[in-house]
C-alpha atoms as a PDB file:
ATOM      1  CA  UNK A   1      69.148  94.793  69.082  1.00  0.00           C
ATOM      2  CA  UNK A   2      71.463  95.623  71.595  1.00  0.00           C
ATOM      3  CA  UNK A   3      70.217  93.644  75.241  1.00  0.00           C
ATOM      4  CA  UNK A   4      70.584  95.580  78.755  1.00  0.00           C
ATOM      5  CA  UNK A   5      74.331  96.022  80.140  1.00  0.00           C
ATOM      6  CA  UNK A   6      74.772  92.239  82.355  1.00  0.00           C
ATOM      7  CA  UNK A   7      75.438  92.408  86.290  1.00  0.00           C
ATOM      8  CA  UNK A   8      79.461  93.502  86.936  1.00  0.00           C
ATOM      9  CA  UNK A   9      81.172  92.943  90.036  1.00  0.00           C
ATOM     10  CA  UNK A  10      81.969  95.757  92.617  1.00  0.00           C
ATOM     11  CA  UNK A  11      84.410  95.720  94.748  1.00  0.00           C
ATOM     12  CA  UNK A  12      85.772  97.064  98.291  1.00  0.00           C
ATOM     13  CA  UNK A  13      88.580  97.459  99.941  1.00  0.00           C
ATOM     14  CA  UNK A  14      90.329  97.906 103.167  1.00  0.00           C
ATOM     15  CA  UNK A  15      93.488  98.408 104.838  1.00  0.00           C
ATOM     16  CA  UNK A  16      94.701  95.046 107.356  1.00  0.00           C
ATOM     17  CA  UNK A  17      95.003  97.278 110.428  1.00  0.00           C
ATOM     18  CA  UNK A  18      94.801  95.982 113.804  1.00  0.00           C
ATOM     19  CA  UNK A  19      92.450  97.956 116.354  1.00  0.00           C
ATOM     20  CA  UNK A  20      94.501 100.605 118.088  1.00  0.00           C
ATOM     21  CA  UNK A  21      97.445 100.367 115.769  1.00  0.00           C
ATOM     22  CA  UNK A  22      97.623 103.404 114.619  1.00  0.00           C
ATOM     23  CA  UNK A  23     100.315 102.734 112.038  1.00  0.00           C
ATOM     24  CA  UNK A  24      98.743  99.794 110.510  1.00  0.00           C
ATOM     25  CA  UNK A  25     101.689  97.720 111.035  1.00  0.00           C
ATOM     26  CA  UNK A  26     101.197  94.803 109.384  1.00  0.00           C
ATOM     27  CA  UNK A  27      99.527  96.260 106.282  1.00  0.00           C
ATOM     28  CA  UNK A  28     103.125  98.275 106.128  1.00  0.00           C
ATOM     29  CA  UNK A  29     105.399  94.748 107.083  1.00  0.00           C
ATOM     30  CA  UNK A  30     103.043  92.372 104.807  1.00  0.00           C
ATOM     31  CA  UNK A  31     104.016  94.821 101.454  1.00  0.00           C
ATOM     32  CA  UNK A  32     107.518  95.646 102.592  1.00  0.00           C
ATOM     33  CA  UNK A  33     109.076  93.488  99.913  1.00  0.00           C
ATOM     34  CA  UNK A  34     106.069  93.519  97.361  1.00  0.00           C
ATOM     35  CA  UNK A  35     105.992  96.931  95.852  1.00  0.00           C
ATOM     36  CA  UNK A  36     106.369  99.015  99.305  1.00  0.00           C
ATOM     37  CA  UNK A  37     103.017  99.858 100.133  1.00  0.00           C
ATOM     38  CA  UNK A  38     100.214  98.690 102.087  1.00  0.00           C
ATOM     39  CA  UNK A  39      98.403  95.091 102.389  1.00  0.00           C
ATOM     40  CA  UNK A  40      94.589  95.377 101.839  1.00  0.00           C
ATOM     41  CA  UNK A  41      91.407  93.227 102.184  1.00  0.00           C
ATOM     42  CA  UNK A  42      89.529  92.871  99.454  1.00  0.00           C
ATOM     43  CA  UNK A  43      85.373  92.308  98.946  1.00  0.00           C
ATOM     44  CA  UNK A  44      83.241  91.741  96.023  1.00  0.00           C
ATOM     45  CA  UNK A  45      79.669  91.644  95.267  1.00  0.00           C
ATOM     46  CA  UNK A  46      77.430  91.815  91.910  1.00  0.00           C
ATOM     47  CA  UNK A  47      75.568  94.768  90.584  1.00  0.00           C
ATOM     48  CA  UNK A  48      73.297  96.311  88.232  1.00  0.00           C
ATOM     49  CA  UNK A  49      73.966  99.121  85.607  1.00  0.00           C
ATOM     50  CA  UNK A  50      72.634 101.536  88.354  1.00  0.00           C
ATOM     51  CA  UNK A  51      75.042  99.853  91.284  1.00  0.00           C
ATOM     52  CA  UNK A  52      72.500  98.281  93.152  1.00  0.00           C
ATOM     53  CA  UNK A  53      73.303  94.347  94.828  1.00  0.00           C
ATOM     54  CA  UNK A  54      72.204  91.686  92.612  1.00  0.00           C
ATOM     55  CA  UNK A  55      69.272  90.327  95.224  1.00  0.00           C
ATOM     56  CA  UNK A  56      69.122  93.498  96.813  1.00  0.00           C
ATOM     57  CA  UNK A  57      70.578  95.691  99.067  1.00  0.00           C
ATOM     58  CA  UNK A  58      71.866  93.459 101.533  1.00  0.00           C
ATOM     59  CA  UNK A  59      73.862  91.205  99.522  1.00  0.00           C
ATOM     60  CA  UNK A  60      76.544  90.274 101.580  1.00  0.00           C
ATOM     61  CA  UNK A  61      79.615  91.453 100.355  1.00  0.00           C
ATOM     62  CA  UNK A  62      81.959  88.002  99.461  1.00  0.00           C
ATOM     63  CA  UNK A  63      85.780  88.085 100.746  1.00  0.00           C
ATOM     64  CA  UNK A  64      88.859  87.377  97.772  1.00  0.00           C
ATOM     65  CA  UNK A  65      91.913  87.637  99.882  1.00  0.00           C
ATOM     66  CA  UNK A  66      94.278  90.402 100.210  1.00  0.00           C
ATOM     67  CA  UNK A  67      96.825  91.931  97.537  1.00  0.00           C
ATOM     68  CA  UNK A  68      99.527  95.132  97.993  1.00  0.00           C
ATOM     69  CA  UNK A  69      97.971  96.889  94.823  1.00  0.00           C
ATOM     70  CA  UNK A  70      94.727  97.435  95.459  1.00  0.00           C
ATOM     71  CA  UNK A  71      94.826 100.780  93.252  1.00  0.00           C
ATOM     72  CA  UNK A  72      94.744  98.413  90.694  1.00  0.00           C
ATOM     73  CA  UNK A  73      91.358  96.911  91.213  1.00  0.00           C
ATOM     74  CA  UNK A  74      88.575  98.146  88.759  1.00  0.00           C
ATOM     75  CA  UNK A  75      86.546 101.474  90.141  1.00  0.00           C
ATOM     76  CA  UNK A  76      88.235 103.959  92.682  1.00  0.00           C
ATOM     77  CA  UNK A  77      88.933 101.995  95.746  1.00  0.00           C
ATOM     78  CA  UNK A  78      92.357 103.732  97.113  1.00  0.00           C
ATOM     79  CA  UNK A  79      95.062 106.074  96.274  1.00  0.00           C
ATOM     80  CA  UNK A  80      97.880 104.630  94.682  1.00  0.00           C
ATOM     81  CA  UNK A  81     101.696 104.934  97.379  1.00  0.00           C
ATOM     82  CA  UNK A  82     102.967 105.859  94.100  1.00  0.00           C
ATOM     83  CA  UNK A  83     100.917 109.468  94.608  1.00  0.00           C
ATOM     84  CA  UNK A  84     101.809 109.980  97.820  1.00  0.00           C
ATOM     85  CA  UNK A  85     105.425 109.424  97.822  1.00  0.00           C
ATOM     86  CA  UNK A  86     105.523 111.639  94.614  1.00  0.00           C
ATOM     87  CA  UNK A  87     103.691 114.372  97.006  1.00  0.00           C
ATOM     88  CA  UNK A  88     106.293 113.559  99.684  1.00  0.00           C
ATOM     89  CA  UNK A  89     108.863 114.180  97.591  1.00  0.00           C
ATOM     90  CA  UNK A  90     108.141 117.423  96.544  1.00  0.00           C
ATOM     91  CA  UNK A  91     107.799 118.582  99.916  1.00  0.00           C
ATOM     92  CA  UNK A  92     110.080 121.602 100.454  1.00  0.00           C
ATOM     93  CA  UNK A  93     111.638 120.641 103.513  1.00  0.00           C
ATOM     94  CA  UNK A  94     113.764 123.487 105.890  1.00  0.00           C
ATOM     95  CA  UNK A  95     116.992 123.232 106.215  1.00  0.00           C
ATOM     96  CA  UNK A  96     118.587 122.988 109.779  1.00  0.00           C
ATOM     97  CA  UNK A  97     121.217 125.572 111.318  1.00  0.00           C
ATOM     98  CA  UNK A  98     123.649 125.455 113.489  1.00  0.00           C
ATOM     99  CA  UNK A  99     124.289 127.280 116.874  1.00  0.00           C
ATOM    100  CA  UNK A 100     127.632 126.870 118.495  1.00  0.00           C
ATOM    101  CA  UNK A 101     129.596 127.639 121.798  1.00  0.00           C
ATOM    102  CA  UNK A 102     131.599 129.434 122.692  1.00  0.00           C
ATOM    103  CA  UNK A 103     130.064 132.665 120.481  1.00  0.00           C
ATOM    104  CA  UNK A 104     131.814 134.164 117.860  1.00  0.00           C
ATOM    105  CA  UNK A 105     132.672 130.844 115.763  1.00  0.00           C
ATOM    106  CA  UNK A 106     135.770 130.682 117.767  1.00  0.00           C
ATOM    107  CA  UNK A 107     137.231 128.073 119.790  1.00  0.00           C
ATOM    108  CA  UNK A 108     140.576 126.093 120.700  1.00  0.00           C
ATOM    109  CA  UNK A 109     142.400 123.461 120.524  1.00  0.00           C
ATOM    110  CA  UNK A 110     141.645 120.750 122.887  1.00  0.00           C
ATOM    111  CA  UNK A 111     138.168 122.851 124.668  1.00  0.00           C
ATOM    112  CA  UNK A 112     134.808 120.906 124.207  1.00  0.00           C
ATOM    113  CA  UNK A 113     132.695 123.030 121.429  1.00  0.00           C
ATOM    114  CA  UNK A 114     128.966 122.257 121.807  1.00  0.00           C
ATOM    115  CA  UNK A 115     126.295 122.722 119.111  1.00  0.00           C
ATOM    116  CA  UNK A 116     122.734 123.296 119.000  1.00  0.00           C
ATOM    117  CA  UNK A 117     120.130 122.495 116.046  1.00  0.00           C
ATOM    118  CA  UNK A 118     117.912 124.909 114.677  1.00  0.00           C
ATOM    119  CA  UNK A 119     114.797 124.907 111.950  1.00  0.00           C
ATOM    120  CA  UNK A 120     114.733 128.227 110.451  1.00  0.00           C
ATOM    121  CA  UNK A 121     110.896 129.252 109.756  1.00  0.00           C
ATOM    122  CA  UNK A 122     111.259 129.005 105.553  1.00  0.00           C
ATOM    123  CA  UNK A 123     110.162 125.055 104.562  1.00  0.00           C
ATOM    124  CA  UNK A 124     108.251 122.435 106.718  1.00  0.00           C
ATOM    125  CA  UNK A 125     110.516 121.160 109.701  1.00  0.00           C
ATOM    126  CA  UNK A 126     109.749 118.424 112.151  1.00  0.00           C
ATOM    127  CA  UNK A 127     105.782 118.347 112.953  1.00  0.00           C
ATOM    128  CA  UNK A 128     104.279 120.884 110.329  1.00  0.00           C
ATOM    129  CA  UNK A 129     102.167 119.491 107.567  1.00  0.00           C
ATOM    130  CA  UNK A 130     101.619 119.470 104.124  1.00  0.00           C
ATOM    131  CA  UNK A 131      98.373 119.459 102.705  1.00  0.00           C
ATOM    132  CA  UNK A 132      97.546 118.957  99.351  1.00  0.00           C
ATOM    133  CA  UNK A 133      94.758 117.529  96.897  1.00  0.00           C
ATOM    134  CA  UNK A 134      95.907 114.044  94.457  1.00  0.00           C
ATOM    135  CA  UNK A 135      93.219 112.499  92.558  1.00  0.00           C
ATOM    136  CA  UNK A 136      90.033 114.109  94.425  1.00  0.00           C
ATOM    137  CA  UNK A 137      91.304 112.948  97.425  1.00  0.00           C
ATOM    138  CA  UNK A 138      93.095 115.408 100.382  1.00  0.00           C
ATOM    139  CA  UNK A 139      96.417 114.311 101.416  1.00  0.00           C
ATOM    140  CA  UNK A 140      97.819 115.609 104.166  1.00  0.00           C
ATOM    141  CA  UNK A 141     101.778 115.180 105.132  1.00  0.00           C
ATOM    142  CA  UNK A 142     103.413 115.437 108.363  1.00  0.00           C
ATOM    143  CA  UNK A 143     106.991 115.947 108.281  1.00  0.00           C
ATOM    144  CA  UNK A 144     109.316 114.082 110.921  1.00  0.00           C
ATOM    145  CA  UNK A 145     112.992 114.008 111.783  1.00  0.00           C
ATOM    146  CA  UNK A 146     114.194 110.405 111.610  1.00  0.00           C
ATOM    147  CA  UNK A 147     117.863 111.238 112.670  1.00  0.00           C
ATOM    148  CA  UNK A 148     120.781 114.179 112.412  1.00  0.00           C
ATOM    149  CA  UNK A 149     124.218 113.717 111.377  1.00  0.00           C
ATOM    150  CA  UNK A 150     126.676 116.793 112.942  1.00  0.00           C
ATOM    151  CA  UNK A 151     129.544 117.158 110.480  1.00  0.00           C
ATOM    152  CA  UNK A 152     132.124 119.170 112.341  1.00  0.00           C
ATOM    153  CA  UNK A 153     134.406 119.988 109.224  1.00  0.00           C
ATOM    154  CA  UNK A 154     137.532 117.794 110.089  1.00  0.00           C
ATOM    155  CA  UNK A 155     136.277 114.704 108.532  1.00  0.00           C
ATOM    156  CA  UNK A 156     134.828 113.944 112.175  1.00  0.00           C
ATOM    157  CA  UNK A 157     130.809 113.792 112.151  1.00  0.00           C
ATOM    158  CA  UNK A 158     128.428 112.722 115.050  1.00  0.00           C
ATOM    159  CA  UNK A 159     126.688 109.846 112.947  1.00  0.00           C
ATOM    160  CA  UNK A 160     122.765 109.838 113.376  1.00  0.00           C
ATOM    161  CA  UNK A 161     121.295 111.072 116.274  1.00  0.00           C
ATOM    162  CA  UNK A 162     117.881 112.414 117.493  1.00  0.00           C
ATOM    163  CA  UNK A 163     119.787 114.720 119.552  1.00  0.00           C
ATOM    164  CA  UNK A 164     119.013 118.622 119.171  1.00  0.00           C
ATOM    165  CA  UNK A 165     122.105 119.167 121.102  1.00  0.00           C
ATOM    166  CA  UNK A 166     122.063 122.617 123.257  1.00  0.00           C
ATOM    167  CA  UNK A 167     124.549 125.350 124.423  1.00  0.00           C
ATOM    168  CA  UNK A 168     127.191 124.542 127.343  1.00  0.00           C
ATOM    169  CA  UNK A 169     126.949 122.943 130.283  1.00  0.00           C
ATOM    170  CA  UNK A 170     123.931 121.078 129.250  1.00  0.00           C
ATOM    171  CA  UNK A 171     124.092 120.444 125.728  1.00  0.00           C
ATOM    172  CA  UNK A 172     125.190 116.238 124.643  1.00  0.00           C
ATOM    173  CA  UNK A 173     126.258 117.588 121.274  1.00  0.00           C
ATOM    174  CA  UNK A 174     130.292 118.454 121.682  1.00  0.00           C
ATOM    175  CA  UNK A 175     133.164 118.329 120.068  1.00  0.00           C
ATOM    176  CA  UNK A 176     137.011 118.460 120.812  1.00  0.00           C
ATOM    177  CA  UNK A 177     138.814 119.678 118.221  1.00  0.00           C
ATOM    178  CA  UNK A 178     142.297 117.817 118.164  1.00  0.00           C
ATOM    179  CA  UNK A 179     144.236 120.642 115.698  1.00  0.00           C
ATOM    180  CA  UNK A 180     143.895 124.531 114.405  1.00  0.00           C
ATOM    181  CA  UNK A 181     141.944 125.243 111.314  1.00  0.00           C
ATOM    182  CA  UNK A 182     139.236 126.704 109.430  1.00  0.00           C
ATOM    183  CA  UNK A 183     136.066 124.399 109.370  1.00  0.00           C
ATOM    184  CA  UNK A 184     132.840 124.063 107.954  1.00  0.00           C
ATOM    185  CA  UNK A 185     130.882 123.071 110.208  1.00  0.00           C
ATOM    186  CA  UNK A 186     127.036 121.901 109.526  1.00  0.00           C
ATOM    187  CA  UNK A 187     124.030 119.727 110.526  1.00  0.00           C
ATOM    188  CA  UNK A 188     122.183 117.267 108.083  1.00  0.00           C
ATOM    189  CA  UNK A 189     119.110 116.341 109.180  1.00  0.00           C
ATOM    190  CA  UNK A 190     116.856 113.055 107.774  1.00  0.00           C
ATOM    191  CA  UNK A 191     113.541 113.172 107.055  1.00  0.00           C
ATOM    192  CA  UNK A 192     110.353 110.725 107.550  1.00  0.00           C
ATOM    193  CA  UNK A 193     106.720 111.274 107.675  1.00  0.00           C
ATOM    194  CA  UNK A 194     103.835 110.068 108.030  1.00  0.00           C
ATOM    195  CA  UNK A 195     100.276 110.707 105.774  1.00  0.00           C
ATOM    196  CA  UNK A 196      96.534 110.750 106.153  1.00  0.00           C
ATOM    197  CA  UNK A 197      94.085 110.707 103.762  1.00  0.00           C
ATOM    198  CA  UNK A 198      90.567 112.692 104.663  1.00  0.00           C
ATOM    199  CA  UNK A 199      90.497 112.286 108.481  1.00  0.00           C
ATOM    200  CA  UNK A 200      91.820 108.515 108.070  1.00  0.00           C
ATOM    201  CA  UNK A 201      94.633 107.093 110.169  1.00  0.00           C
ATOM    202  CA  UNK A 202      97.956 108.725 109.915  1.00  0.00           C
ATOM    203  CA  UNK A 203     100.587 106.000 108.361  1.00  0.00           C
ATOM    204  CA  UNK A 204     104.225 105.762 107.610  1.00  0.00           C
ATOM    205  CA  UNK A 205     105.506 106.883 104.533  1.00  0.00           C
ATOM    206  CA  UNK A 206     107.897 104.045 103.432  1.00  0.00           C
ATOM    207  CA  UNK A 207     110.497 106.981 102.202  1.00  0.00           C
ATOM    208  CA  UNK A 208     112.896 109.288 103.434  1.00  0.00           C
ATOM    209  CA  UNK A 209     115.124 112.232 102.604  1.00  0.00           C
ATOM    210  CA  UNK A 210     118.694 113.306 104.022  1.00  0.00           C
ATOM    211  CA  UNK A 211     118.711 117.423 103.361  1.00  0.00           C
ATOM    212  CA  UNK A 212     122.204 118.862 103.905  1.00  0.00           C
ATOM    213  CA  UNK A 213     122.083 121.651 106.498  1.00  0.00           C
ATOM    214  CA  UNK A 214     123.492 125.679 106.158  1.00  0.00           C
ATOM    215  CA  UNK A 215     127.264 125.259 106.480  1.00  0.00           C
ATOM    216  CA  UNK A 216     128.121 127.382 109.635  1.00  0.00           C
ATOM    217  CA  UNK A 217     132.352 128.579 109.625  1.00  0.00           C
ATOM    218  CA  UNK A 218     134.035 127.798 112.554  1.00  0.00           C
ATOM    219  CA  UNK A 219     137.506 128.948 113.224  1.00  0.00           C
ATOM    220  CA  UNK A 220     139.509 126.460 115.384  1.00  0.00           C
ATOM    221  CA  UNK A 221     142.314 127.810 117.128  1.00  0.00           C
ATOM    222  CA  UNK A 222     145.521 127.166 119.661  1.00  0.00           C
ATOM    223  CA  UNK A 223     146.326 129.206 122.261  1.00  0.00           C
ATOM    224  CA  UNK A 224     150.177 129.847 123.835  1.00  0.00           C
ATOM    225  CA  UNK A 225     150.630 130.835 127.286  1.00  0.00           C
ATOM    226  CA  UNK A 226     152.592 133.539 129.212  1.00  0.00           C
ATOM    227  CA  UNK A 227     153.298 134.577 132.270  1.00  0.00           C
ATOM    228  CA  UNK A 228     151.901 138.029 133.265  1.00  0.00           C
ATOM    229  CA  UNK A 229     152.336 139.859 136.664  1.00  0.00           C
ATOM    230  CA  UNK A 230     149.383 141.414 138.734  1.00  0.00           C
ATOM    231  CA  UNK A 231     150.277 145.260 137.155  1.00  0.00           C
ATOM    232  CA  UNK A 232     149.609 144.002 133.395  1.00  0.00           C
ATOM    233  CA  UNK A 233     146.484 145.345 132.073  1.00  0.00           C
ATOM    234  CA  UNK A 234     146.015 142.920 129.652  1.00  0.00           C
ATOM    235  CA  UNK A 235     143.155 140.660 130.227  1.00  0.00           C
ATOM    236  CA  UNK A 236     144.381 137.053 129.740  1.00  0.00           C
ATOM    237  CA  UNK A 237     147.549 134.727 129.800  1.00  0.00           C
ATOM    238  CA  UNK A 238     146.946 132.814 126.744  1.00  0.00           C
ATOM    239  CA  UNK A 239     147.573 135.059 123.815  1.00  0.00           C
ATOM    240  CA  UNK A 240     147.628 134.142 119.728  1.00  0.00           C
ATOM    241  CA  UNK A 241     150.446 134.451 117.710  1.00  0.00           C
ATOM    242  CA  UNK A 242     150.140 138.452 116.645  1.00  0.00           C
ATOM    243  CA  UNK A 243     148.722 139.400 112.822  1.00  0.00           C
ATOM    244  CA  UNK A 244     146.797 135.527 112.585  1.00  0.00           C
ATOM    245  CA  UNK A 245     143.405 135.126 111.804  1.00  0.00           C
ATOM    246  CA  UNK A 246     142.911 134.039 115.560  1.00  0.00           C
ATOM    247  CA  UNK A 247     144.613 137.047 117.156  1.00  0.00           C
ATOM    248  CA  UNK A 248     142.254 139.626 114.892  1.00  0.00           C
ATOM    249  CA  UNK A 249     139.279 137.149 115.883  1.00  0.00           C
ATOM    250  CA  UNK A 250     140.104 137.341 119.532  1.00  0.00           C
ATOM    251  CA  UNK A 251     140.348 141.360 119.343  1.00  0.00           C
ATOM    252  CA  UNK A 252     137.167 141.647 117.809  1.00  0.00           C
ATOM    253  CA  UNK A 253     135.352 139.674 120.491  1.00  0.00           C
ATOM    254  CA  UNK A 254     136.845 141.474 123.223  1.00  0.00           C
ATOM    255  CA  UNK A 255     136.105 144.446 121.865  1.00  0.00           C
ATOM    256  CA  UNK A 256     132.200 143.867 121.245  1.00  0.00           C
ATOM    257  CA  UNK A 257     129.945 145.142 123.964  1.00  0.00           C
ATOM    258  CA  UNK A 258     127.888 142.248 126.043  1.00  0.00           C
ATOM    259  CA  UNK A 259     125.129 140.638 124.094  1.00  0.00           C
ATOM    260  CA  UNK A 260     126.463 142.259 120.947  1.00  0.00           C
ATOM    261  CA  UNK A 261     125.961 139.994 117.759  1.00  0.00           C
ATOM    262  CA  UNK A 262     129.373 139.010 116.203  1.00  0.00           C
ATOM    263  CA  UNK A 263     129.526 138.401 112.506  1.00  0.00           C
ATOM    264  CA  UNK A 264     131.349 134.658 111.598  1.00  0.00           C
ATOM    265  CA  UNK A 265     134.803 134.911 110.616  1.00  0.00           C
END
């Protein structure tokens, strides 16, 4: 004869959080070198086949101590990091673009260039969230931009920066381009994030990702000067060597009507 199922233990947990820390700080420091996820508390009690206290309902619940997996504890307690940086990771994240001045991706020697970051709208840039469903539970993800990296082509890059940049005079993003060429210019962004589960407490995501940004041409060139009296009709002193990629550049800028869109080189 088989007897009744015996008393089991229960058990609860919860994340060490400090009141008003809204990334749970030392939960996140406590597990930085043990597996990379968050430090819980952890509670245990008896119960019956039907889950109620051994000597009733309020059966104080009895404190073990704290552990960085507590997705391994018997029952369903808490998602596992494991989950959510998977989720993270398949995140389609947008993929920043550059604007640069002067128009045209066209400049000179030796005259500051200035760029600009841009998100385009396809992918989840800085601020939007992902929202998703893992194990019953709903996740959602909030992308952020950790730093940006402006490679300007030359073997020259900006090194991280939380910098948008902007377009001239204002803009901190700028560039002096010591020689002529043809560059490939672009802006690589890194990404962080945070997540929430249900209407929980956002927290860090112990993860990031470095997405490589639209390359953006930019034709560097150097200007000669000449003399010209007041009856020449020709607009400028500095002229480009006749027949050169910059000379054709330069004729089909001045030829475009204000405002007028011009295609890169």
């Amino acid at each position: 004869m088989v007897g009744k199922p015996g008393p089991r233990w229960a058990y609860r947990s919860e994340m060490t959080c400090r009141i008003g820390d809204l990334e749970c700080t030392p939960a996140q420091n406590a597990c930085r070198n043990d597996g990379g996820g968050f430090q819980f508390r952890v509670w245990r009690r008896q119960v019956d086949e039907n889950n109620v206290p051994i000597g009733g309902v309020g059966t104080p619940w009895a404190h073990l101590g704290t552990t960085c997996y507590a997705d391994e504890l018997p029952g369903k307690n808490v998602l596992p990091i494991g989950e959510v940086l998977a989720a993270f990771r398949r995140v389609q994240f947008t993929k920043p673009e550059l604007s640069i001045q002067p128009v045209g991706n066209l400049t000179l020697v030796n005259l500051p260039t200035y760029f600009e970051t841009k998100y385009p709208q396809p992918g989840l840039g800085p601020g939007e969230i992902d929202e998703s469903s893992l194990l019953g539970n709903r996740v959602q993800i909030r992308v952020l931009a950790q730093s940006l990296n402006y490679v300007y082509g030359d073997g020259s890059a900006s090194g991280p920066t939380s910098s948008l940049g902007g377009p001239y005079p204002q803009g901190d993003i700028r560039y002096t381009y010591p020689r002529k060429g043809d560059f490939a210019t672009r802006v690589d962004v890194t990404y962080g994030g945070q997540f929430r589960i249900g209407e929980g407490p956002w927290l860090p995501i112990p993860e990031v990702v470095t997405i490589e940004g639209t390359p953006e041409p930019l034709l560097v060139c150097e200007a000669r000067a000449r003399l010209v009296s007041e009856f020449d009709d020709r607009r400028t002193g500095n002229q480009f060597q006749p027949n050169t990629p910059c000379s054709i550049r330069a004729q089909q800028m001045q030829n475009q009507p204000p405002g007028a869109t011009i295609p890169p080189p």
